[in-house]
Protein backbone atom coordinates (compact mmCIF):
# COMPACT_ATOMS: atom_id res chain seq x y z
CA UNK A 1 105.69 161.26 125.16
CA UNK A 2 105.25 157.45 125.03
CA UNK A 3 102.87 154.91 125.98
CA UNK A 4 103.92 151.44 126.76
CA UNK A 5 100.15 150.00 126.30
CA UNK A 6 96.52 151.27 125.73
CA UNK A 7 95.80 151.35 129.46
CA UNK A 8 98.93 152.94 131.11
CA UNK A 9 100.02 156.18 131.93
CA UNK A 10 101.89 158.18 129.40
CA UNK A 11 105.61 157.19 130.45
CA UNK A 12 107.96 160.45 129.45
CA UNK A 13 110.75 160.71 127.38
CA UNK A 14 113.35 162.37 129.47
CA UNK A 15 113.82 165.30 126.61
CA UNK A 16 110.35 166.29 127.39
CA UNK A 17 111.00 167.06 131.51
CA UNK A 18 112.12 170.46 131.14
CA UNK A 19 108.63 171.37 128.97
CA UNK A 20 106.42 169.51 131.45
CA UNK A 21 108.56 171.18 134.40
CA UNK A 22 107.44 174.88 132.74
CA UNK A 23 103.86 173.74 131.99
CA UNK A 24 103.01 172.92 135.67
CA UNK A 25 104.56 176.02 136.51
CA UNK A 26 102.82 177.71 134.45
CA UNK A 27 99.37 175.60 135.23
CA UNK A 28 99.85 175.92 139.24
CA UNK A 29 100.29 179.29 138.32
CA UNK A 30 97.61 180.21 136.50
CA UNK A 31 95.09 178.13 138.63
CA UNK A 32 96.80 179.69 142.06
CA UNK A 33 95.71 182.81 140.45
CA UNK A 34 92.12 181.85 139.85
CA UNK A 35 91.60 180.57 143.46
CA UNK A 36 93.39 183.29 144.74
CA UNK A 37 90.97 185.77 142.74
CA UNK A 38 87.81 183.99 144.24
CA UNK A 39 88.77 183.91 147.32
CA UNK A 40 89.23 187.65 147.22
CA UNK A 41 85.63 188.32 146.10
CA UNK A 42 83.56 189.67 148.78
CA UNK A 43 80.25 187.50 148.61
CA UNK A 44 78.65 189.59 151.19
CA UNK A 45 76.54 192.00 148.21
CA UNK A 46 75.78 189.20 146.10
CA UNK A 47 72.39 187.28 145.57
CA UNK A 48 72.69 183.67 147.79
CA UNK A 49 72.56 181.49 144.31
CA UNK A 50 75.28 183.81 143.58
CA UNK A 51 76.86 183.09 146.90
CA UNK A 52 76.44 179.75 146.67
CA UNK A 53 78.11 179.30 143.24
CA UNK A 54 81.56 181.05 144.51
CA UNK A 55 81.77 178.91 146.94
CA UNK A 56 81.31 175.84 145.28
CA UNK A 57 83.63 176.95 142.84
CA UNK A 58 85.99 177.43 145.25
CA UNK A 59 86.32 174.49 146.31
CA UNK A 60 86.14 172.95 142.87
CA UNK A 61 89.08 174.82 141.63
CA UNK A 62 91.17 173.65 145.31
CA UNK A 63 90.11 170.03 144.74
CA UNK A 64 91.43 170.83 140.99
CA UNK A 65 94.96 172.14 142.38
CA UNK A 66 95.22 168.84 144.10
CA UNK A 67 94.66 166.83 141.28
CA UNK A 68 96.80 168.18 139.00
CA UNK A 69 99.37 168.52 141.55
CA UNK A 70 99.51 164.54 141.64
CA UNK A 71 98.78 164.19 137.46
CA UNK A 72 102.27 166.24 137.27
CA UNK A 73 103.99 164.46 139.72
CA UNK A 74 102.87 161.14 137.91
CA UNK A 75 104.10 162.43 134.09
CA UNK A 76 107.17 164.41 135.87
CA UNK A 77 108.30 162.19 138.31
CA UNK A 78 110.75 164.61 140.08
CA UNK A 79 108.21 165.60 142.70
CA UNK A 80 109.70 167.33 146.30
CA UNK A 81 107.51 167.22 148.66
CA UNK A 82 106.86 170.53 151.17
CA UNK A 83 108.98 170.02 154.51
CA UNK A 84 105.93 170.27 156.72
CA UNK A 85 102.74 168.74 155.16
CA UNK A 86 99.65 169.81 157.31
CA UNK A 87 96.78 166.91 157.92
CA UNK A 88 92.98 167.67 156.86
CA UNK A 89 91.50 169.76 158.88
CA UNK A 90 87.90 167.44 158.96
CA UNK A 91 85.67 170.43 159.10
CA UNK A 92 86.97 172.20 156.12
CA UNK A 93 86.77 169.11 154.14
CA UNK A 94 83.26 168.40 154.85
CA UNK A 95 82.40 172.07 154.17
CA UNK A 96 84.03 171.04 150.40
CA UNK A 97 81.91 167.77 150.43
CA UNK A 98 78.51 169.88 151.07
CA UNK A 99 79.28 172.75 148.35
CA UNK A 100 80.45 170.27 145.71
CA UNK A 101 78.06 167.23 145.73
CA UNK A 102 75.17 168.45 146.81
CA UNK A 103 74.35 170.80 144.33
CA UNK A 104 75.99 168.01 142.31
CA UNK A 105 73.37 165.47 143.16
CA UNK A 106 70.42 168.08 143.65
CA UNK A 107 71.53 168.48 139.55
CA UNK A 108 70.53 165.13 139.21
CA UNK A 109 67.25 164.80 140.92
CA UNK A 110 68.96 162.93 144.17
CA UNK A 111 69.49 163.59 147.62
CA UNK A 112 72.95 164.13 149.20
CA UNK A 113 73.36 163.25 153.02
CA UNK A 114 76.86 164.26 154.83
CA UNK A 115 77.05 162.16 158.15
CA UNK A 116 79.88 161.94 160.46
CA UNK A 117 80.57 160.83 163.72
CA UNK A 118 81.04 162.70 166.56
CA UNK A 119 84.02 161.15 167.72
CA UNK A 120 85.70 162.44 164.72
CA UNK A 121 89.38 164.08 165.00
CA UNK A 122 89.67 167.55 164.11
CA UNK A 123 92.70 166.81 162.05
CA UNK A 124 92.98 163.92 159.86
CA UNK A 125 96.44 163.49 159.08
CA UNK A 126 95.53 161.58 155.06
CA UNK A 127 96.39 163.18 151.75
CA UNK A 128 93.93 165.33 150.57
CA UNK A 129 94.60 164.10 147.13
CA UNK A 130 94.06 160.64 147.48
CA UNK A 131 90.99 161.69 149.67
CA UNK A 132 90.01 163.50 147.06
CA UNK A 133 90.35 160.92 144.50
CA UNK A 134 88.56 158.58 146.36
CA UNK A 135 85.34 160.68 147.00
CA UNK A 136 85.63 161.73 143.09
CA UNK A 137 85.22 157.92 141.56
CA UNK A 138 82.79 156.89 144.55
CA UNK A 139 80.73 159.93 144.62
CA UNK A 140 80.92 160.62 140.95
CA UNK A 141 79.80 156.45 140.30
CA UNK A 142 76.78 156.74 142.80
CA UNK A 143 75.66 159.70 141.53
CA UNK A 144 76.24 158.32 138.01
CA UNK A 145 74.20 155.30 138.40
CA UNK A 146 71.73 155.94 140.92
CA UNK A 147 68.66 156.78 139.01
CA UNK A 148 66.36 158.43 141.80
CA UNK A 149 66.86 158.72 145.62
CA UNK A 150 69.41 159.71 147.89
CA UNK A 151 73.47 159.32 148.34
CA UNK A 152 75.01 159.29 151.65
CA UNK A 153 78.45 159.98 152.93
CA UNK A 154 79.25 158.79 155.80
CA UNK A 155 82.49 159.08 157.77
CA UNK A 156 83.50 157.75 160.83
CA UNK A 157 85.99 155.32 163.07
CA UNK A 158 86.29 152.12 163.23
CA UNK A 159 87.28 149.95 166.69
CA UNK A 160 90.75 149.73 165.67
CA UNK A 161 91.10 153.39 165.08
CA UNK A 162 90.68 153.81 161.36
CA UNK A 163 88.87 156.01 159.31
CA UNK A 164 86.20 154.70 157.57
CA UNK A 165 84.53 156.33 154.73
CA UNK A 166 81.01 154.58 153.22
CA UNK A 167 78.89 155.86 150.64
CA UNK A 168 75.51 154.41 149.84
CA UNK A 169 73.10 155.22 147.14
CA UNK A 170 69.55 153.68 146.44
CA UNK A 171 69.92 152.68 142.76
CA UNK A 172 70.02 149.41 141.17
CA UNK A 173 73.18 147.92 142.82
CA UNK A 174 75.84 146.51 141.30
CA UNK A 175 75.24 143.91 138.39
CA UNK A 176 75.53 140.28 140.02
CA UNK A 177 78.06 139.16 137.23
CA UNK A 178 80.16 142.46 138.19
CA UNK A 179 80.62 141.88 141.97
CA UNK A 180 83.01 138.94 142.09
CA UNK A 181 85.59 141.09 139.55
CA UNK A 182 84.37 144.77 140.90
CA UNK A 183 88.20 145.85 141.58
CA UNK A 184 89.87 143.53 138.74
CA UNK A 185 90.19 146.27 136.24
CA UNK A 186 88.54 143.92 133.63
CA UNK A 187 85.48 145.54 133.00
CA UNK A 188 82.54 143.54 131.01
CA UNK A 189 82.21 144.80 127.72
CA UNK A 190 78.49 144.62 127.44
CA UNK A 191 77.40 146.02 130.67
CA UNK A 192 79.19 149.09 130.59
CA UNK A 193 75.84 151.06 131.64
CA UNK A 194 75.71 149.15 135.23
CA UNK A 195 77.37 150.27 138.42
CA UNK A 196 80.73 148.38 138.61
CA UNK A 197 81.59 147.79 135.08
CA UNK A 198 84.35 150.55 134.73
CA UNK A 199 87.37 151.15 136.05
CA UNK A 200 86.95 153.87 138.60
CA UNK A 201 86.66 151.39 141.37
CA UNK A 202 89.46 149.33 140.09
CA UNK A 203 91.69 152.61 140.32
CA UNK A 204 90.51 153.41 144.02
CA UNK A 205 91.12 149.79 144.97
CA UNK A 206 94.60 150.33 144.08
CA UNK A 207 95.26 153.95 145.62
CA UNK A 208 93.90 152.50 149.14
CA UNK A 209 95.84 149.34 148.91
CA UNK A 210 98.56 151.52 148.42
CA UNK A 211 97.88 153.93 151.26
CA UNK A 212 97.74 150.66 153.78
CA UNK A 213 93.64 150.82 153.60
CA UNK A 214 90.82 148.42 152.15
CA UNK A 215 87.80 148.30 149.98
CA UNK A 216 85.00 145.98 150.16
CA UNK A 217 81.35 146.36 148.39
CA UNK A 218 77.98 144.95 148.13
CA UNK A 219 74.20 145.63 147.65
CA UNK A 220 72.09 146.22 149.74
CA UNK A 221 69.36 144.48 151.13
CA UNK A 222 66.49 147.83 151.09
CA UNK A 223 68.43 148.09 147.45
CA UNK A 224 71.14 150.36 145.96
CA UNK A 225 75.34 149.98 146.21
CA UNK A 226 77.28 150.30 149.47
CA UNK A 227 81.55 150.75 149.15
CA UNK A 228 83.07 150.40 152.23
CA UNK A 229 86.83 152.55 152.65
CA UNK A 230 89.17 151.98 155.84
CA UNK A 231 91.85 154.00 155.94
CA UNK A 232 94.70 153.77 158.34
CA UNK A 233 95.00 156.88 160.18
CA UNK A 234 98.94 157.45 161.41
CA UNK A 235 100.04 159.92 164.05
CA UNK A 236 100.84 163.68 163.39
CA UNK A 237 104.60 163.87 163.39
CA UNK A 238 105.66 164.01 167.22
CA UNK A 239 106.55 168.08 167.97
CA UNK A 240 105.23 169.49 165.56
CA UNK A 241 101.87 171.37 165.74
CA UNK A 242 98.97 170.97 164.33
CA UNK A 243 96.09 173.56 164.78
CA UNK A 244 93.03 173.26 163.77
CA UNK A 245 92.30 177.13 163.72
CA UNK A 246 94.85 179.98 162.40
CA UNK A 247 97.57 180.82 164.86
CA UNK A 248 98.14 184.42 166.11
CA UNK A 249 100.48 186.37 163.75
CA UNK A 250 100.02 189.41 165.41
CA UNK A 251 103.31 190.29 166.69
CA UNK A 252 104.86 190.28 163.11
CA UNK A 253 105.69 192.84 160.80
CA UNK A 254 105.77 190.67 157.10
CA UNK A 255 106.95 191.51 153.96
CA UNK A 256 105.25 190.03 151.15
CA UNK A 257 107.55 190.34 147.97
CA UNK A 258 105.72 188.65 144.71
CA UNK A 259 105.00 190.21 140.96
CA UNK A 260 101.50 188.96 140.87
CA UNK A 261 99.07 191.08 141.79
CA UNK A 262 96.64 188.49 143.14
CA UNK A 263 98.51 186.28 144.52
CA UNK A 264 100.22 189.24 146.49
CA UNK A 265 96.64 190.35 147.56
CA UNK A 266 95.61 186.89 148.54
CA UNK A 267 98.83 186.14 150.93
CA UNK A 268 98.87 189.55 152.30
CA UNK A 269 95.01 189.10 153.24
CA UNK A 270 95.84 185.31 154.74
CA UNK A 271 98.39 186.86 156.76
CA UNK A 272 96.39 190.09 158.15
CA UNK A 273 93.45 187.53 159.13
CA UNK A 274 96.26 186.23 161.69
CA UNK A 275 96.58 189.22 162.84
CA UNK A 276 100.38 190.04 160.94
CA UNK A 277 101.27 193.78 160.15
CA UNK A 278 101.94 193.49 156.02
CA UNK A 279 104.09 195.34 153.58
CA UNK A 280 104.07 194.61 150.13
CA UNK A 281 106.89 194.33 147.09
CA UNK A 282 105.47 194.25 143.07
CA UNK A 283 109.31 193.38 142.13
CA UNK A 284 112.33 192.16 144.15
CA UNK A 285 114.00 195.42 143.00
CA UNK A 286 111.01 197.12 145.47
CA UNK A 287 111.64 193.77 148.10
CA UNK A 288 115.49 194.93 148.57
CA UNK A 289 114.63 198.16 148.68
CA UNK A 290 112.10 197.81 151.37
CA UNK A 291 114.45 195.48 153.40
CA UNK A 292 117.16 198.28 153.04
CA UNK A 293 114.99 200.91 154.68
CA UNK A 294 112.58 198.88 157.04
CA UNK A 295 112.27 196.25 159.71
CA UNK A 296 110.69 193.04 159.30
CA UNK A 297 110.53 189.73 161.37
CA UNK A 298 109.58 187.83 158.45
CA UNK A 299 110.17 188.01 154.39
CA UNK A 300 107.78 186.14 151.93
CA UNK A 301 110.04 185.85 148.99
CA UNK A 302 108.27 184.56 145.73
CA UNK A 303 110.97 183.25 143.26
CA UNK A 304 109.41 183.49 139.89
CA UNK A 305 109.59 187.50 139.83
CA UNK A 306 110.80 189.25 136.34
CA UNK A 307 114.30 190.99 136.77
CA UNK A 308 115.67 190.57 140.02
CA UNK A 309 113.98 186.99 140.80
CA UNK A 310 113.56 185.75 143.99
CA UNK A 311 116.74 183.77 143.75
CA UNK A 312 118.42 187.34 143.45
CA UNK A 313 117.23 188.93 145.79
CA UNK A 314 117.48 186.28 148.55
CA UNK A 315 120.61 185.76 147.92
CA UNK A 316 121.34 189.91 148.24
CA UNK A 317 120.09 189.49 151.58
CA UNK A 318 122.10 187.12 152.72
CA UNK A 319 125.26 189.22 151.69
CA UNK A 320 124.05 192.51 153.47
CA UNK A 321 126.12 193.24 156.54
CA UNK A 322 124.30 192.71 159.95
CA UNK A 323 121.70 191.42 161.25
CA UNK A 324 119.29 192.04 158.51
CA UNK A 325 121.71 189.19 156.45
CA UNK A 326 119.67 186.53 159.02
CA UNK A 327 115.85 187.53 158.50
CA UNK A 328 113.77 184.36 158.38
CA UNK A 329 113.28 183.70 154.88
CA UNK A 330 110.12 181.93 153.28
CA UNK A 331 109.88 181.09 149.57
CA UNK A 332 106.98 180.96 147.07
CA UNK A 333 107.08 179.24 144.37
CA UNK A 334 104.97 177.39 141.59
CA UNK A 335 108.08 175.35 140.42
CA UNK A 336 107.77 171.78 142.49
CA UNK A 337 111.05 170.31 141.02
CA UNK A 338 113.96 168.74 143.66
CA UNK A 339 116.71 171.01 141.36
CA UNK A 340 114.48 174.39 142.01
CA UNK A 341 114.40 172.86 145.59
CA UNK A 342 118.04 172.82 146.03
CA UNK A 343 118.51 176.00 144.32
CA UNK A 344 116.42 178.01 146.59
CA UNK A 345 117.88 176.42 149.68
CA UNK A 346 121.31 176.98 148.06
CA UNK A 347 120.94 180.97 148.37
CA UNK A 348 119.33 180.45 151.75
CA UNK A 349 115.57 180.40 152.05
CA UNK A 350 114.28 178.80 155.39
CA UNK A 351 111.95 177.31 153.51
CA UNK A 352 109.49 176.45 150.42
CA UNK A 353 105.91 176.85 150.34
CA UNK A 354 104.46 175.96 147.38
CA UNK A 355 101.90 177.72 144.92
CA UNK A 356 98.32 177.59 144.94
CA UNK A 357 98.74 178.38 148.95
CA UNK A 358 95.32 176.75 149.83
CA UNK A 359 94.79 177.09 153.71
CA UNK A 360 95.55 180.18 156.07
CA UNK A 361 96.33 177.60 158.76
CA UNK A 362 99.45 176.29 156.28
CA UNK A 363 100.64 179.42 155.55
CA UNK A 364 100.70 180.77 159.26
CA UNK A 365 101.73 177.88 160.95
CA UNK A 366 104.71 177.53 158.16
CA UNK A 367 105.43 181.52 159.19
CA UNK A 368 105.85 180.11 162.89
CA UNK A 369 107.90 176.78 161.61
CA UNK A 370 110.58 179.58 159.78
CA UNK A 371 110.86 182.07 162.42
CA UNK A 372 110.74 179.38 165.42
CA UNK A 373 113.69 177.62 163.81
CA UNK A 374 112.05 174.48 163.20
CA UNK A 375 112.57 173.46 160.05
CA UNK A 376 115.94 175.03 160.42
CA UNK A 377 118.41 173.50 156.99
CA UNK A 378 120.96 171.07 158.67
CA UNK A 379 124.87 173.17 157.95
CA UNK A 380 126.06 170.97 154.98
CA UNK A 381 128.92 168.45 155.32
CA UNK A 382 131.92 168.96 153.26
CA UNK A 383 132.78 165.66 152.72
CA UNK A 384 129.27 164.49 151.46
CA UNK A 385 130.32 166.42 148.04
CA UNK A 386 133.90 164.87 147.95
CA UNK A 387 135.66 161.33 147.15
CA UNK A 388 138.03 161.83 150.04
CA UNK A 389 140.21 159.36 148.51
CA UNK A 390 140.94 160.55 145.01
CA UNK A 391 141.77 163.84 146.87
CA UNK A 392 144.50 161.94 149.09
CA UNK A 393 145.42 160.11 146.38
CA UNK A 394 146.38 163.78 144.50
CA UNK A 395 148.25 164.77 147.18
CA UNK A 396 149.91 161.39 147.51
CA UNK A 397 150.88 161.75 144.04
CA UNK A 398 152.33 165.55 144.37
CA UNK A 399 154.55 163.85 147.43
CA UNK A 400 155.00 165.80 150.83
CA UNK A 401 157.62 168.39 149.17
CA UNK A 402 154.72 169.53 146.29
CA UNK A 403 151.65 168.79 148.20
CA UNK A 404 151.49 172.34 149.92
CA UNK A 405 152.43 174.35 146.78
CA UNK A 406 149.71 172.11 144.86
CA UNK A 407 146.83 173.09 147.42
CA UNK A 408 148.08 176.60 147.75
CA UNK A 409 147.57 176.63 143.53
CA UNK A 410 144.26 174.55 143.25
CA UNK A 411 142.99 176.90 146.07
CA UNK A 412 143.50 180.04 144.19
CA UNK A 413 142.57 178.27 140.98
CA UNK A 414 139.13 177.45 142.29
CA UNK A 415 138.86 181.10 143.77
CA UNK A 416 139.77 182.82 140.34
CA UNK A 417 137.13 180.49 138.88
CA UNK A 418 134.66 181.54 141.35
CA UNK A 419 135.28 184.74 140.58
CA UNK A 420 135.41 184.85 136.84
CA UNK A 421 132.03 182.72 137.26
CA UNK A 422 130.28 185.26 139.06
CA UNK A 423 131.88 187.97 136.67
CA UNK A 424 130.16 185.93 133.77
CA UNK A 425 126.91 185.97 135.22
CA UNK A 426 126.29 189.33 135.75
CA UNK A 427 127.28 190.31 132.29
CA UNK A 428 125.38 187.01 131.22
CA UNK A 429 128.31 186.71 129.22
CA UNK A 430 128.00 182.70 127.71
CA UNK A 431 131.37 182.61 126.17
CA UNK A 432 132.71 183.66 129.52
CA UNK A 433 130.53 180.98 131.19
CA UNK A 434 131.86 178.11 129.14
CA UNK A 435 135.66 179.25 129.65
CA UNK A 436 134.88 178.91 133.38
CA UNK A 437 133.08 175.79 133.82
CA UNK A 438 135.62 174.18 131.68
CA UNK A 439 138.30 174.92 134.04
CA UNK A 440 136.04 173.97 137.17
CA UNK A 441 135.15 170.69 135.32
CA UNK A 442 139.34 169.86 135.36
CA UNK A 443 139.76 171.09 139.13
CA UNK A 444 136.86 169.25 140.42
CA UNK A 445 137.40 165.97 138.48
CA UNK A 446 141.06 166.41 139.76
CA UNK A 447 140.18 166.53 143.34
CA UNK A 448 137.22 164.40 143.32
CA UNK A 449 134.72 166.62 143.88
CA UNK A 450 131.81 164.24 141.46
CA UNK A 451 129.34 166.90 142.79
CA UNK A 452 130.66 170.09 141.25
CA UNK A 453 132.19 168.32 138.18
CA UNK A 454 128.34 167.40 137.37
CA UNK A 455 127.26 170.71 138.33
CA UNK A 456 129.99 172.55 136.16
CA UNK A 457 129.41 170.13 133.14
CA UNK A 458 125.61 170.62 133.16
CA UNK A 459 125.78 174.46 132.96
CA UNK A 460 128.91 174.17 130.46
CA UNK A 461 126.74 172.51 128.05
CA UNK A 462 123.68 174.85 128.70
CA UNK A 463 126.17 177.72 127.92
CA UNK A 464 126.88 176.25 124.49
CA UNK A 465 123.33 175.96 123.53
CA UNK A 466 122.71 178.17 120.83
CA UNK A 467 120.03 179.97 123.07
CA UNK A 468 121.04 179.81 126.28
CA UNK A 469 118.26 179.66 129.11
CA UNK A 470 118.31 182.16 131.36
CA UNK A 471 115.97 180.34 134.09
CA UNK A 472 117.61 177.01 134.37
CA UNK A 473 121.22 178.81 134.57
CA UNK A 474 119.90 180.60 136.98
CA UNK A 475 118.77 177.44 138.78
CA UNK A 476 122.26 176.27 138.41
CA UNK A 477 124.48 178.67 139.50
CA UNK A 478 123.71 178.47 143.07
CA UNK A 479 123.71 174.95 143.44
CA UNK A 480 127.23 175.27 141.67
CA UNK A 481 128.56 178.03 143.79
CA UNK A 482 126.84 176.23 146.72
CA UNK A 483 129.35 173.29 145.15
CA UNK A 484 132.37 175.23 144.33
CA UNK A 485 132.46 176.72 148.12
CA UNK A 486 132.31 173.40 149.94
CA UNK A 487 135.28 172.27 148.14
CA UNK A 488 136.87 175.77 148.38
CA UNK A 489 136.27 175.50 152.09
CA UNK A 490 137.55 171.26 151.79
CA UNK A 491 140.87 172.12 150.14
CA UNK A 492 141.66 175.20 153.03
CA UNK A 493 141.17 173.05 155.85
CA UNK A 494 144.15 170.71 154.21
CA UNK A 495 146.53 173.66 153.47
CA UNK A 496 149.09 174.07 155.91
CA UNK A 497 149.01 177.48 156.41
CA UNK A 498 145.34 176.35 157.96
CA UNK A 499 146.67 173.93 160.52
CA UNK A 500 145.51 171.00 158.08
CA UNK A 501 147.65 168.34 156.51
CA UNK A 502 148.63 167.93 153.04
């Protein structure tokens, strides 16, 4: 990892992707698994201090899953975002504004005041991260520098329609010398002790410019520091719904496939609050199983499962004969990578939801998004893989008397590859995998299929690593087969015997 200056971000060297890629697996991992496990403690028994901690811890540890989500897209930089992202729900966030800073600022000897106004949306369609950012440096600075007396939150709307966010404390104000620079990032050196000489505000300044907002400050006249945050607030996405309390799963029957014990308890428990009848997997082996014997409306699929991974098994499914092949199909996963996102659509999931799950609401109304169609994958065009014109430019060179017998043999070429391929990955047999990538990497660079060529060079060098890895060939293969097919399915429609044109 490299830094270009004292004050920037790490920037990071491209070798280092695949390690930060597995660490915030691993991370949103671990940390789905510690919300998951508070969230299944039953606080009812317990002493109210006790009570009172879990909560706030809670919500500590979701605020925590949001910032590091953001800190890994930052060092990563190959961030997919979830095809439906759901707005704030306001109440829920002011619940996490009470448990956190007031027994934050009751810590400190000060007051904490929540206010809103009553003409308030239910649903605030902002990103909880940069809301959460926001409150963080402004909250955490007030309560910093306020000495004695009370901080106040206030949200509310402006004329135009925007959110505005103000939090006031009743401390010394801001230094008079730090005003006119508060949000240059140049901090003076020898008041680092007063409000405004850091760079917190400089680093919110520059997340609501970004987000279209604005920031002003000043002091006020009974005394203390007052910041100022507009916001604008867009419209939710037309047709899609929003609801501000969990939708009605109760005439499902879900199967809930996932290797981690909590996070299988926690998802099965979100969905049975909806009302959804819930069968549980520990292994994919036990998910095909299940699917083989039972009947389901909806599958919950998590993809990082030992042996038969989720990849696996939702690609089994697809293959099984009748009408169990088109069960809606929703993914789990802590990997947050566009390649894992293409991979998983590639065997067929409906869609992705991402690990920590944080809301009930998300996760049901994402259940009624995959089984209503909604967010149904577009059927991939054949030609967005292919350079149409090195392909005609093949056949012009084979001449009308050649062209068919060329297409006949690059058509069964590409199927005895796919084959052999296939072959090669069951027995996980590397020199197998090289031999067959090699000869993909000819055929598709012949027919000008960039797409597949990439695909088929990536996993031919993988396969000559000295220790192969298992998870990103396994990442791969559908995104090559996914490949292979289209031009498989490109180079029949051309063959005479298929009505085409050579």
């Amino acid at each position: 990892m490299t830094f270009s200056d004292s004050s920037a971000l790490p920037v990071l060297d491209p070798r280092d992707a695949p390690a930060m890629a597995l660490l915030g697996h691993d991370l949103r991992a671990a940390l789905s698994e510690v919300i998951g496990g508070l969230r299944l403690i039953d606080p009812a028994p317990l002493a109210p201090a006790s009570r009172q901690q879990i909560a706030r811890t809670k919500a500590a540890g979701e605020a925590l899953a949001l910032l590091l989500e953001q800190a890994l897209t930052l060092l990563v930089g190959d961030h997919y975002a979830d095809a439906a992202s759901p707005p704030l729900q306001t109440e829920r966030l002011f619940d996490g504004i009470r448990l956190r800073w007031q027994a934050r600022a009751r810590d400190h000897g000060l007051g904490f005041l929540l206010r809103a106004s009553t003409d308030l949306p239910a649903l605030l369609p902002l990103d909880a991260a940069l809301i959460e950012r926001i409150l963080s440096n402004l909250l955490g600075n007030a309560i910093k520098y306020a000495g004695s007396g009370q901080i106040t939150c206030a949200f509310g709307l402006t004329a135009d329609g925007q959110l505005r966010l103000r939090v006031q404390d009743e401390g010394p104000g801001f230094a008079p010398a730090a005003l006119p620079r508060l949000f240059s990032g140049n901090p003076l050196s020898d008041q680092s002790h007063k409000p405004g000489s850091g760079l917190g505000l400089h680093i919110v300044h520059e997340m609501v410019e970004t987000a279209g907002g604005r920031i002003t400050a000043q002091n006020r006249a009974s005394g203390g520091a007052e910041i100022t945050v507009t916001l604008p607030l867009p419209d939710l996405a037309p047709g899609v719904r929003h609801a501000s309390t969990a939708p009605d799963l109760s005439h499902l029957r879900v199967l809930v496939a996932d290797d981690n014990q909590t996070s299988r308890q926690l998802l099965s428990q979100m969905l049975a609050s909806m009302g959804a009848e819930v069968v549980t997997a520990a292994d994919g082996v036990q998910a095909v199983g299940r699917i083989e014997r039972e009947s389901f409306d909806l599958l919950l699929i998590d993809i990082e499962m030992p042996g038969f991974n989720g990849l696996e098994v939702i690609r089994h499914i697809r293959a099984m004969p009748g009408p169990v092949a088109q069960l809606p199909i929703l993914a789990v996963t802590a990997y947050r990578l566009r390649a894992n996102k293409a991979a998983i659509e590639a065997v067929g999931a409906d869609q992705i939801l991402s690990k920590p799950v944080l809301c009930p609401i998300t996760l049901g109304e994402t259940a009624l998004a995959v089984l209503h169609g909604r967010q149904a994958r577009p059927a991939p065009v054949a030609t967005a893989q292919m350079q149409p014109d090195r392909f005609n430019q093949l056949l012009a060179m084979a001449g009308p008397d050649l062209a068919a017998e060329l297409l006949d043999r690059l058509q069964e070429d590409l199927l005895r590859a796919e084959r052999g391929l296939l072959a090669a990955s069951h027995r996980m047999d590397w020199q197998d995998v090289r031999a067959q990538t090699h000869v993909l990497m000819a055929l598709a660079g012949t027919a000008g299929a960039l797409h597949l060529q990439y695909l088929a060079e990536e996993m031919n060098a993988l396969a000559h690593a000295d220790t192969p890895d298992r998870g990103t060939f396994l990442t791969l293969l559908p995104q090559l087969l996914e490949a292979l097919d289209t031009l498989i399915h490109f180079v029949g429609r051309h063959s005479p015997d298929q009505g085409g044109k050579p």
